[in-house]
N, C-alpha and C. Protein backbone atom coordinates (compact mmCIF):
# COMPACT_ATOMS: atom_id res chain seq x y z
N UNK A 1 26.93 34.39 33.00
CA UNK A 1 27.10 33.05 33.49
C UNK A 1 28.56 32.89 33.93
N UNK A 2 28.58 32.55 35.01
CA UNK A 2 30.20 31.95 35.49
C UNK A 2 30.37 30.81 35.49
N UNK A 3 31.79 30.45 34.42
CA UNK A 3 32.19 29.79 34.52
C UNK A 3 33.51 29.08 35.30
N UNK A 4 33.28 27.77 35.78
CA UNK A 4 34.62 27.56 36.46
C UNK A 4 35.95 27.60 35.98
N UNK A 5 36.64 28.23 36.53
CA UNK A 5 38.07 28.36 35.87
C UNK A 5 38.81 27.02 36.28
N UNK A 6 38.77 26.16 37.00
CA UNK A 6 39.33 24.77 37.47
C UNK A 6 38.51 23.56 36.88
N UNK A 7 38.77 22.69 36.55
CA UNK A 7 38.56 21.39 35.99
C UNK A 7 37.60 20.89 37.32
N UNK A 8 36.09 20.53 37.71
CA UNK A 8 35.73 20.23 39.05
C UNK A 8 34.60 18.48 38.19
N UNK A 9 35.50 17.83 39.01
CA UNK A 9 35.05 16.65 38.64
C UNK A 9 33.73 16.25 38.87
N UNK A 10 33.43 16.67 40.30
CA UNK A 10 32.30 16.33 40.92
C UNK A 10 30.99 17.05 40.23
N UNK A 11 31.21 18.08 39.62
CA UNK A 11 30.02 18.90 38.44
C UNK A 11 29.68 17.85 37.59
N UNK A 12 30.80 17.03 37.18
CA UNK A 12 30.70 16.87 35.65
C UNK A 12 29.87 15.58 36.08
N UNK A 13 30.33 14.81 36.89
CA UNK A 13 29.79 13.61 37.58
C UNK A 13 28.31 13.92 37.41
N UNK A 14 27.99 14.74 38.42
CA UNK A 14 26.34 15.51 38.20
C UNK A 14 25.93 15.21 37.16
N UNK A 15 26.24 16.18 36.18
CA UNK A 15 25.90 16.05 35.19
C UNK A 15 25.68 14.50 34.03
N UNK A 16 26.22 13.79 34.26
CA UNK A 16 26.40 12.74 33.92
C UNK A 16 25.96 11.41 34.40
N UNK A 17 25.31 11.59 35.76
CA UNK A 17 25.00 10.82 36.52
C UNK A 17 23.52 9.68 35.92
N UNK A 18 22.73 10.07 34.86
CA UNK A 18 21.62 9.39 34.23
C UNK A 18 22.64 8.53 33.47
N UNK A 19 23.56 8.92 32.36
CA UNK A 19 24.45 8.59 31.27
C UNK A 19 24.83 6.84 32.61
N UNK A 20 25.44 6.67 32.97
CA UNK A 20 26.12 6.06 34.39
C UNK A 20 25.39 5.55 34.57
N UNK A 21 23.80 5.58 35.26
CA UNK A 21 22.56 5.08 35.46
C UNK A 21 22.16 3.80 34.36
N UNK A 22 22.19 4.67 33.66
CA UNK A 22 21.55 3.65 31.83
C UNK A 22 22.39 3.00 31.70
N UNK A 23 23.70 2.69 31.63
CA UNK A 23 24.75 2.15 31.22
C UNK A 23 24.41 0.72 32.07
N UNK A 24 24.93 0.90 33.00
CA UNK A 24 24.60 0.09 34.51
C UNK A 24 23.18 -0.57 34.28
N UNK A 25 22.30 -0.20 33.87
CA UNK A 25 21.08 -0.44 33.77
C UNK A 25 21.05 -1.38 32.17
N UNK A 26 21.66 -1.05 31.41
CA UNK A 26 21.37 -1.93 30.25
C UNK A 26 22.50 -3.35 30.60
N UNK A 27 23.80 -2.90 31.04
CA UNK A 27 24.47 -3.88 31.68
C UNK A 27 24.14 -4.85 32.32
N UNK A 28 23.10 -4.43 33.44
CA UNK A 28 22.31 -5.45 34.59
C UNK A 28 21.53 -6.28 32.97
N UNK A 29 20.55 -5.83 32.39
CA UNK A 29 19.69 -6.43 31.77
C UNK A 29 20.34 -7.57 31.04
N UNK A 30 21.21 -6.95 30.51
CA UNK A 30 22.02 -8.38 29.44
C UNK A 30 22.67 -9.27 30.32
N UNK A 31 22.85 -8.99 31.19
CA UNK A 31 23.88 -10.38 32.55
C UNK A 31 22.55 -11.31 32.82
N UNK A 32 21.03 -10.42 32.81
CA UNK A 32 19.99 -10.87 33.39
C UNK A 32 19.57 -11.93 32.33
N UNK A 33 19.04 -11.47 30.70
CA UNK A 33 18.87 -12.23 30.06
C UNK A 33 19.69 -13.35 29.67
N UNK A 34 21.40 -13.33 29.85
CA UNK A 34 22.41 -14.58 29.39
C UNK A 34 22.20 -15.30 30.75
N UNK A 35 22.12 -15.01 31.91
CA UNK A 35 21.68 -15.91 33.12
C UNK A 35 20.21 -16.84 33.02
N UNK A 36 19.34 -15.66 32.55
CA UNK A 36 18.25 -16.61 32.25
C UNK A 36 18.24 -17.57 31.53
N UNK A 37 18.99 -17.08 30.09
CA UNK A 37 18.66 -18.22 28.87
C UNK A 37 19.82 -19.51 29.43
N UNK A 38 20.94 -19.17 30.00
CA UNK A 38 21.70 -20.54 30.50
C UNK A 38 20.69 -21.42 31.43
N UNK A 39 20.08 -20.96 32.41
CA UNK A 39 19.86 -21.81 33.42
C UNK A 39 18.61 -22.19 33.17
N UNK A 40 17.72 -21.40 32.02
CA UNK A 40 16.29 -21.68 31.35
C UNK A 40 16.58 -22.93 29.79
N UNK A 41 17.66 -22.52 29.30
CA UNK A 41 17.95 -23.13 28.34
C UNK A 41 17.48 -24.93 28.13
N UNK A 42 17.75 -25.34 26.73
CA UNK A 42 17.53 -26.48 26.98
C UNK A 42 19.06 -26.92 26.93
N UNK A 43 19.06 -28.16 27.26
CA UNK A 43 20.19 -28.79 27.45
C UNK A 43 20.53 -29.91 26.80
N UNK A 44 19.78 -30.44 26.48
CA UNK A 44 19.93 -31.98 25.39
C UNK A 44 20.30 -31.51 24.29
N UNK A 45 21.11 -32.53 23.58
CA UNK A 45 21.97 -31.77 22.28
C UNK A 45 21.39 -33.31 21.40
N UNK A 46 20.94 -33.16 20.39
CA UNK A 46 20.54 -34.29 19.37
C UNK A 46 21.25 -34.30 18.38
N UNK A 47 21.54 -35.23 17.64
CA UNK A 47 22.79 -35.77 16.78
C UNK A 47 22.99 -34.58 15.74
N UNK A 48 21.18 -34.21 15.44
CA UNK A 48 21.57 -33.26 14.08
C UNK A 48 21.89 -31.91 14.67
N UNK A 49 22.06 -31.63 16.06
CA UNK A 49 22.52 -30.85 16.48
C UNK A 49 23.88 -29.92 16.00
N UNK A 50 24.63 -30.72 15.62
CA UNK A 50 26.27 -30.52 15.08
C UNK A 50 26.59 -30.55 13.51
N UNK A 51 25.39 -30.96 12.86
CA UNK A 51 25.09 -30.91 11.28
C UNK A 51 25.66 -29.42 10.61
N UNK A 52 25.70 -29.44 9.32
CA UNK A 52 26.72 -28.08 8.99
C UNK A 52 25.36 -27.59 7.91
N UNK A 53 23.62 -28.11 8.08
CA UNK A 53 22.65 -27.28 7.73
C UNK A 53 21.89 -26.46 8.55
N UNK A 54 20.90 -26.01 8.56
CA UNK A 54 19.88 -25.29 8.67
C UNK A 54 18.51 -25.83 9.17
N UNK A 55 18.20 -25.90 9.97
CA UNK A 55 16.53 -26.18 9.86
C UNK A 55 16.40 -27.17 9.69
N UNK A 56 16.83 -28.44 9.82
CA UNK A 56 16.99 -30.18 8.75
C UNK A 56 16.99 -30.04 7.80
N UNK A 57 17.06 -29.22 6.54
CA UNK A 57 16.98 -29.45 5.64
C UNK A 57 17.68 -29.32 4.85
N UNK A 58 18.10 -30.23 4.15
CA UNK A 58 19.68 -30.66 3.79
C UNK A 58 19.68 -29.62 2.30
N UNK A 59 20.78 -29.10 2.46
CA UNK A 59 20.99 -27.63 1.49
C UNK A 59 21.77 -28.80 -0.02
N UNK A 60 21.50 -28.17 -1.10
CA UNK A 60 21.51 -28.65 -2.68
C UNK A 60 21.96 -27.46 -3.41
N UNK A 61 23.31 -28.01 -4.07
CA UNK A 61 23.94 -26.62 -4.71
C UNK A 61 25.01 -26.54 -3.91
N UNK A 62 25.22 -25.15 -4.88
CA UNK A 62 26.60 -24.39 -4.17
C UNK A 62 25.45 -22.83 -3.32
N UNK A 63 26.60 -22.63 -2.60
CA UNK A 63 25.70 -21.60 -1.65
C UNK A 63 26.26 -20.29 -2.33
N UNK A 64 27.01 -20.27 -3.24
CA UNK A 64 26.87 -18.69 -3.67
C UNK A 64 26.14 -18.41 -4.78
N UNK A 65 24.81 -17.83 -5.17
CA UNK A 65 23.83 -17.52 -6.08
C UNK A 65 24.27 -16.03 -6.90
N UNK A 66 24.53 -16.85 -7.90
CA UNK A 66 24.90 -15.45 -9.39
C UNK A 66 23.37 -15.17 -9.56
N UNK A 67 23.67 -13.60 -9.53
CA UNK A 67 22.76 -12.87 -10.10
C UNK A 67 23.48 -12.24 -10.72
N UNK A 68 22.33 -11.76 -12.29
CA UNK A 68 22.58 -11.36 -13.30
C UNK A 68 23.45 -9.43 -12.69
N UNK A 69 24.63 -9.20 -13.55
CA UNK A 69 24.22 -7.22 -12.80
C UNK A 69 23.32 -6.62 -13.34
N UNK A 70 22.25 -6.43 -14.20
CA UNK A 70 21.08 -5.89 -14.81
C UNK A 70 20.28 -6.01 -12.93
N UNK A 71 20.14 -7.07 -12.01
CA UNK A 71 19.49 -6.95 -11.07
C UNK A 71 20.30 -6.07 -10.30
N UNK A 72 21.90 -6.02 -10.33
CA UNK A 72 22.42 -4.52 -9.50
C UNK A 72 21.95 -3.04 -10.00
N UNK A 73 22.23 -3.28 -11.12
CA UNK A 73 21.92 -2.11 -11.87
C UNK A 73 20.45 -1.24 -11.39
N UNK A 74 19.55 -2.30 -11.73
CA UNK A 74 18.37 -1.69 -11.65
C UNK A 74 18.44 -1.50 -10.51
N UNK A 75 18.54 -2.16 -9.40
CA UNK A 75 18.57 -1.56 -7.72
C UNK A 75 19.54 -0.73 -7.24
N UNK A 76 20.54 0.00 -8.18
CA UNK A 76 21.35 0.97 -7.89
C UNK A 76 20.20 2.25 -8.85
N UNK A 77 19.64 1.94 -9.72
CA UNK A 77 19.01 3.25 -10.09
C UNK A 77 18.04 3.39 -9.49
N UNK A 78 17.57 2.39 -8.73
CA UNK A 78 16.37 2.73 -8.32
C UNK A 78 16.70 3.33 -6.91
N UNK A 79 17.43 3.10 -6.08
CA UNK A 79 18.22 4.12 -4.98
C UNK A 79 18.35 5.53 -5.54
N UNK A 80 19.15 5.58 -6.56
CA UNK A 80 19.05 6.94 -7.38
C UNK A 80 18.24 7.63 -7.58
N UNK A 81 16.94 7.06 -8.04
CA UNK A 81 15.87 7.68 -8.38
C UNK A 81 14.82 7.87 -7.03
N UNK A 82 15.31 7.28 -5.96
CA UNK A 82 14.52 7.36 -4.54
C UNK A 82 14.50 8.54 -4.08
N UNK A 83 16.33 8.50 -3.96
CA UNK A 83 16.72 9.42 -3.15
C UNK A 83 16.21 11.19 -3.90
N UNK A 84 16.09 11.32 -5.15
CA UNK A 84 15.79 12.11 -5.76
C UNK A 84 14.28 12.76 -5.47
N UNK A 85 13.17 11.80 -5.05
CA UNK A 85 12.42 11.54 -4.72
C UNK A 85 12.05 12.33 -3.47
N UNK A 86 12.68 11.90 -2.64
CA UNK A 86 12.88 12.46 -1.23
C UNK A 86 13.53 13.83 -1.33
N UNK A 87 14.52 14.38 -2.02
CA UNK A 87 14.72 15.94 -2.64
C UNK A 87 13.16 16.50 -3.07
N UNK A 88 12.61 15.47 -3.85
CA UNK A 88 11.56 16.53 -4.09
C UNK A 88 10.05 16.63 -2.67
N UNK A 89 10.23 15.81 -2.29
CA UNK A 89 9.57 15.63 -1.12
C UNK A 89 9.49 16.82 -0.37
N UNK A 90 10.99 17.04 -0.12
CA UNK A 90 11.23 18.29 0.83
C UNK A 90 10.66 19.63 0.11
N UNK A 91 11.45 19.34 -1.05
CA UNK A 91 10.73 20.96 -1.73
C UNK A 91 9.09 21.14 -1.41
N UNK A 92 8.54 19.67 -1.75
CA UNK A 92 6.89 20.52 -1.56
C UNK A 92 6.77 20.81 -0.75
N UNK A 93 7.18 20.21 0.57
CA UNK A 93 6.67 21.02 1.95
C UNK A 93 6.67 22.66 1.97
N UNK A 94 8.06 22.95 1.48
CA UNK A 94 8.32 23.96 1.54
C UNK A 94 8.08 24.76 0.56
N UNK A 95 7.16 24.62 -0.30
CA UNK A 95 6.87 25.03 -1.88
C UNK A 95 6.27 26.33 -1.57
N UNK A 96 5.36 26.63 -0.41
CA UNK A 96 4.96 28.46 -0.29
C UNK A 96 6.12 29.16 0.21
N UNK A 97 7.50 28.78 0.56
CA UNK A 97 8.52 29.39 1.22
C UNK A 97 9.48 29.49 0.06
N UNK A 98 9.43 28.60 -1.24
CA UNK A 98 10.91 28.43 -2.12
C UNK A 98 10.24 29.56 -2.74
N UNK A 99 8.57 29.64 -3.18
CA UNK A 99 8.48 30.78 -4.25
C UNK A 99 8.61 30.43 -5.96
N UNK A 100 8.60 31.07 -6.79
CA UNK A 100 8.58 30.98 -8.34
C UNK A 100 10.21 30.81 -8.28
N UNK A 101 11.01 31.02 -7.68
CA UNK A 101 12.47 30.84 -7.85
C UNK A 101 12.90 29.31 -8.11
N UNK A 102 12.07 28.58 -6.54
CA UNK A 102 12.28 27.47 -6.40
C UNK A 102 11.31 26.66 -7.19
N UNK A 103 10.40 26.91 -7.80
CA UNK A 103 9.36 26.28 -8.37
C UNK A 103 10.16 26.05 -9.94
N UNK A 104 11.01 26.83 -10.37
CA UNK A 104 11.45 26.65 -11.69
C UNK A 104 12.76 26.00 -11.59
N UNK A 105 13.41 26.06 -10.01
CA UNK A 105 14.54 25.31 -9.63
C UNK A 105 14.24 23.58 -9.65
N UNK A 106 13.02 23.56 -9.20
CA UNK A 106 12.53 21.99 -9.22
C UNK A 106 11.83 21.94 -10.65
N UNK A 107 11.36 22.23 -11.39
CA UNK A 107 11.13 22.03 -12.70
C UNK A 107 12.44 21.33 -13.92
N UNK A 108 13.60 22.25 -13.24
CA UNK A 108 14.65 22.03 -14.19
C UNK A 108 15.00 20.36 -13.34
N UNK A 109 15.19 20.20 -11.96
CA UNK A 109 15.21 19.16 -11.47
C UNK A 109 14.76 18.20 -11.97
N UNK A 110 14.00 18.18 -11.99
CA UNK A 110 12.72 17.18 -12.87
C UNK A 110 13.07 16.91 -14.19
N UNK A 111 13.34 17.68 -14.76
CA UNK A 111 13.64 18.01 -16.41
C UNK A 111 15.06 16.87 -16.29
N UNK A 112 16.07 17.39 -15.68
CA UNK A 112 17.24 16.67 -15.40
C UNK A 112 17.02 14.94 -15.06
N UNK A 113 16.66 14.82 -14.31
CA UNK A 113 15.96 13.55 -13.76
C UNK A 113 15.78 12.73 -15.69
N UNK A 114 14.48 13.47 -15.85
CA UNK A 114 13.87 12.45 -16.78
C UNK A 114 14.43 12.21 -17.81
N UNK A 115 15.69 13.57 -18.53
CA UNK A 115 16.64 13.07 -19.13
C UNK A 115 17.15 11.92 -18.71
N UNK A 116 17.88 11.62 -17.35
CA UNK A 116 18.47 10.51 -17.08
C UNK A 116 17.62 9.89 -17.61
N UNK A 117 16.47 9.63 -17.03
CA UNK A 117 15.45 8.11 -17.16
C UNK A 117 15.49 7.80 -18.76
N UNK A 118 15.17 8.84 -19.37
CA UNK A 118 14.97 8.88 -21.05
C UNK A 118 16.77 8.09 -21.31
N UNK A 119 17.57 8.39 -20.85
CA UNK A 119 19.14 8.21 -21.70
C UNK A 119 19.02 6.48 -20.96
N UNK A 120 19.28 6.45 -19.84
CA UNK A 120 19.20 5.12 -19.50
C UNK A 120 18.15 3.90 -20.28
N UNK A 121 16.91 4.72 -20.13
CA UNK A 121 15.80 3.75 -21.40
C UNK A 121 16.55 4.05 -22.63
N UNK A 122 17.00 4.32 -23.53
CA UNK A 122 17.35 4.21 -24.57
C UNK A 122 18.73 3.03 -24.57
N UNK A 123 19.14 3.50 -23.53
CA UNK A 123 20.27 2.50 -23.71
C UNK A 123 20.65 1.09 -23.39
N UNK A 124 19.26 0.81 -22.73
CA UNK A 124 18.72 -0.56 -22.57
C UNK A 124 19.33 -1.20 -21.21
N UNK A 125 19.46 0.00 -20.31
CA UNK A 125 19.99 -0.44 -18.69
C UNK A 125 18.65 -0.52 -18.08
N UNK A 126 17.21 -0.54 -18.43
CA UNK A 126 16.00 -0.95 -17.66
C UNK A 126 15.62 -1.82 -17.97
N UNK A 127 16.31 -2.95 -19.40
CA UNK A 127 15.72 -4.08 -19.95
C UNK A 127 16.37 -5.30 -18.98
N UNK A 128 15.77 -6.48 -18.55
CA UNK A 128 15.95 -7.24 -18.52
C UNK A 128 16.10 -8.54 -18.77
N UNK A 129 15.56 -8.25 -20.39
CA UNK A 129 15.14 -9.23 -21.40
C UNK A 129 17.03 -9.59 -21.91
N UNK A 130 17.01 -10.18 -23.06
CA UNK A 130 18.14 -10.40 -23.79
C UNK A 130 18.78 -9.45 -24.74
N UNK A 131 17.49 -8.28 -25.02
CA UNK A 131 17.60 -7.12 -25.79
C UNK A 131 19.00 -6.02 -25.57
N UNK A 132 19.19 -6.70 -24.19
CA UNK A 132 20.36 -5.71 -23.80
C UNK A 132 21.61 -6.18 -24.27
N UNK A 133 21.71 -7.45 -23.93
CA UNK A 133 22.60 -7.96 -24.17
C UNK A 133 23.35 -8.06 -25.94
N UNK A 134 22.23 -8.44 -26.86
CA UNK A 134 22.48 -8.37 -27.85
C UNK A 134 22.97 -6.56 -28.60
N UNK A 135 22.05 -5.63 -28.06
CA UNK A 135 22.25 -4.39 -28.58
C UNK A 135 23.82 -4.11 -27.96
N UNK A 136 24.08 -4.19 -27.03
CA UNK A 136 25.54 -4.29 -26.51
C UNK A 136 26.74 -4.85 -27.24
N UNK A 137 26.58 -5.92 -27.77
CA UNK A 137 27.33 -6.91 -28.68
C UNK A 137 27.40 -6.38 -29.85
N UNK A 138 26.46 -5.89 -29.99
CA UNK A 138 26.06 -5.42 -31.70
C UNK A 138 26.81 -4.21 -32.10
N UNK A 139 27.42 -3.65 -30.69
CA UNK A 139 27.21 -2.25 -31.04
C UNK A 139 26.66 -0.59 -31.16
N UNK A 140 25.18 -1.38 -31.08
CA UNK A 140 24.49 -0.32 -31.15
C UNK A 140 24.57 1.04 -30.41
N UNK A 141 24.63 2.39 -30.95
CA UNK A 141 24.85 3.07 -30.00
C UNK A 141 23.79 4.06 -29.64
N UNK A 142 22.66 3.78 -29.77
CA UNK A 142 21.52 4.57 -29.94
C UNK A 142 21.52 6.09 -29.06
């Protein structure tokens, strides 16, 4: 294959010429849809127009909602335990290709895993009751 020894603009252009196309082409579309929605738009503005709610419906409270971290927690292990999930996913596909090597490689996997699950249940990071809270306070170090 020969390659050009000079920098040739007009190749690269070629080459590039769809890239340029689409660009231009998604460009046109969005000028098309903000033209439409202005001149399609509605235009009357009504009092509750400028209101600092939602939908009419007048918001009660403060707008920042405490959640407990027992609800982070559990949705950080449960990412943990997904993604682990999806590791083993892959292995089965490939389970006539890993062989007895990989079959005892994902066994110990597994094994590992459920320790976690077992240490975390013991230590009361899957409770959401008050149980946690108190064994925490208490001490307990099970």
């Amino acid at each position: 294959m020969n390659y050009p020894t000079q920098f040739d603009p007009a190749s690269h252009l070629h080459q590039l010429w769809p890239l340029v196309v689409y660009g231009l082409a998604v460009l046109a579309l969005i000028g098309l849809m903000l033209g439409l929605s202005y001149f399609l738009g509605q235009r009357r503005r009504d009092a509750a127009t400028d209101e600092p709610y939602e939908s009419g419906i007048v918001s009660q409270g403060g707008a920042r909602l405490r959640l407990s971290v027992a609800y982070y927690l559990v949705a950080i292990l449960f990412i943990v335990f997904d993604l682990e999930a999806i590791y083993l996913f892959s292995w089965a596909i490939a389970f006539r290709e890993a062989g007895l090597l990989g079959f005892i490689e994902a066994t110990i996997f597994i094994l590992i895993l459920l320790v976690g699950l077992i240490y975390l249940w013991r230590l009361g990071a899957l409770d959401w009751g008050g149980k946690q809270k108190s064994r925490m306070e208490a001490g307990d170090d099970r």
